[in-house]
Protein backbone atom coordinates (compact mmCIF):
# COMPACT_ATOMS: atom_id res chain seq x y z
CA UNK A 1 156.33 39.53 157.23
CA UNK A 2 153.54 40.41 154.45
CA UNK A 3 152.18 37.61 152.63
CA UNK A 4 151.05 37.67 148.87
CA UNK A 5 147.13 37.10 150.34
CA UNK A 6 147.83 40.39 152.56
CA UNK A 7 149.10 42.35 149.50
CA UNK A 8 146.58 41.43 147.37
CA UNK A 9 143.62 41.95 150.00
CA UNK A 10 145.85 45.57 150.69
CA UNK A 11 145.44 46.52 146.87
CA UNK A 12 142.14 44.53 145.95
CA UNK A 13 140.93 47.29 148.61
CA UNK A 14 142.60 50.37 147.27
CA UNK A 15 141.54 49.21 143.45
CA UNK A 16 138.41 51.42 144.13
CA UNK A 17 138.40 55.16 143.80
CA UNK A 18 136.54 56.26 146.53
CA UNK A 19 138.21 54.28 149.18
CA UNK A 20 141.75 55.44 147.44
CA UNK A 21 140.04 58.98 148.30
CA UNK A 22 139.27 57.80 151.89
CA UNK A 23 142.72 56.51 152.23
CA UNK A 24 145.05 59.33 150.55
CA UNK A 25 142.80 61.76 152.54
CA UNK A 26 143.70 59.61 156.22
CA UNK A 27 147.61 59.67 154.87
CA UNK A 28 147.41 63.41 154.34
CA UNK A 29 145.41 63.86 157.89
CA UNK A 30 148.59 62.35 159.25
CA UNK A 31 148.63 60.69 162.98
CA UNK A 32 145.63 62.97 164.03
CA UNK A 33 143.59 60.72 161.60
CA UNK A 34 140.01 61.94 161.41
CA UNK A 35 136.78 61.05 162.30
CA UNK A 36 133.80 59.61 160.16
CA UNK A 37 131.59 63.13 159.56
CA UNK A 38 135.33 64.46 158.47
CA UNK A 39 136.17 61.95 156.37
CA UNK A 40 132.28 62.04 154.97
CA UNK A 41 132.39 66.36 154.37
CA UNK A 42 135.76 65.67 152.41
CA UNK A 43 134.77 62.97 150.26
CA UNK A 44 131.08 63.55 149.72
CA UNK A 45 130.57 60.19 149.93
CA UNK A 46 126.99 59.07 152.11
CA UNK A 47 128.12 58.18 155.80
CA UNK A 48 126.50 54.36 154.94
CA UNK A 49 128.64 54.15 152.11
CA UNK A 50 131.12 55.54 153.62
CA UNK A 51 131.50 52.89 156.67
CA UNK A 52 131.41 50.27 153.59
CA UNK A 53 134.50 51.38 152.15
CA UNK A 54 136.30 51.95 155.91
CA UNK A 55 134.93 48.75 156.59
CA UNK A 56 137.40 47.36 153.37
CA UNK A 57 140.20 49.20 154.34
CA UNK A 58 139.90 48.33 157.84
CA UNK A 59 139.89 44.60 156.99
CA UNK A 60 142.73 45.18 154.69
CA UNK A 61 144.87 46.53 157.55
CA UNK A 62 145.21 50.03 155.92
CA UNK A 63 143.17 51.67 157.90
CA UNK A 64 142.86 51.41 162.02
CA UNK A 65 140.30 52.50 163.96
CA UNK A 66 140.25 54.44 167.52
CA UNK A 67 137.29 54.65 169.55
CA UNK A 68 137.42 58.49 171.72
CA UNK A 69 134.06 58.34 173.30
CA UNK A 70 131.40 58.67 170.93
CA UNK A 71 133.93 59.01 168.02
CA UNK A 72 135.79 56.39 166.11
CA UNK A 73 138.71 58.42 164.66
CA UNK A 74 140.40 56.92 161.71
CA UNK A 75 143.98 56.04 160.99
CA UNK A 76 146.22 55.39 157.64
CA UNK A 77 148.29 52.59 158.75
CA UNK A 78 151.60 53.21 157.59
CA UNK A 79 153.39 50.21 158.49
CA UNK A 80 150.92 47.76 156.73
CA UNK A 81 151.09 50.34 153.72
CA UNK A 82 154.94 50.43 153.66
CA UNK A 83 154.92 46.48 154.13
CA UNK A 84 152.77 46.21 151.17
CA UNK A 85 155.08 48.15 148.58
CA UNK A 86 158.11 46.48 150.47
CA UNK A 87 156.25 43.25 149.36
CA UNK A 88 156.32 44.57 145.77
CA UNK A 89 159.74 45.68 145.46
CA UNK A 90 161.75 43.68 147.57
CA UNK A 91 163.01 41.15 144.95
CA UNK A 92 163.95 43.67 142.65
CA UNK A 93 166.93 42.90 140.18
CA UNK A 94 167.18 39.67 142.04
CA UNK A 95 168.26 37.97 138.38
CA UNK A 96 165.18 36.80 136.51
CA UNK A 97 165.80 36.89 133.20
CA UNK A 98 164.09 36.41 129.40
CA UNK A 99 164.12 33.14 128.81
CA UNK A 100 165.61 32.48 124.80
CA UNK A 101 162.58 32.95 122.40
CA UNK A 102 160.21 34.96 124.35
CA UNK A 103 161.28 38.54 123.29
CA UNK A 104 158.63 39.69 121.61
């Protein structure tokens, strides 16, 4: 079950553009995920700042990591993406209403 803290560290981490780059780029590489110099030639982005951001969306849990001898290929992590949004939308319509006065 995904916990308001894991939402909010899963967004707080995609709030910044390049590592929403990173991370749509890893969901449209699919489950062959790439590696860091691929992710890096896509994105432009320097390989040190690069590992920052991965770093963030590793830590998150939106992004997993594989080691294949010298290469660390890189993973979008549907589940914890697809937990998040669930998180967002799963009360929806579940009765809260205005409360009299407070239309605006």
């Amino acid at each position: 079950m995904t916990t308001s803290k894991q939402t909010a560290q899963a967004l707080a981490a995609l709030g910044h553009e390049a590592r929403l780059d990173v991370y749509r780029l890893l969901v449209r590489a699919g489950n062959d995920g790439l590696i860091v110099g691929d992710i890096a030639g896509h994105t432009k982005l320097p390989l040190s700042t690069l590992a920052h951001h991965l770093r963030t969306l590793v830590s998150a849990g939106l992004v997993r990591q594989e080691r294949r001898g010298r290469e660390v290929v890189n993973f979008a992590d549907f589940t914890a993406m697809n937990q998040a949004l669930s998180y967002l939308t799963s009360e929806c319509c579940q009765g809260v209403s205005l409360v009299k006065g407070d239309a605006a």
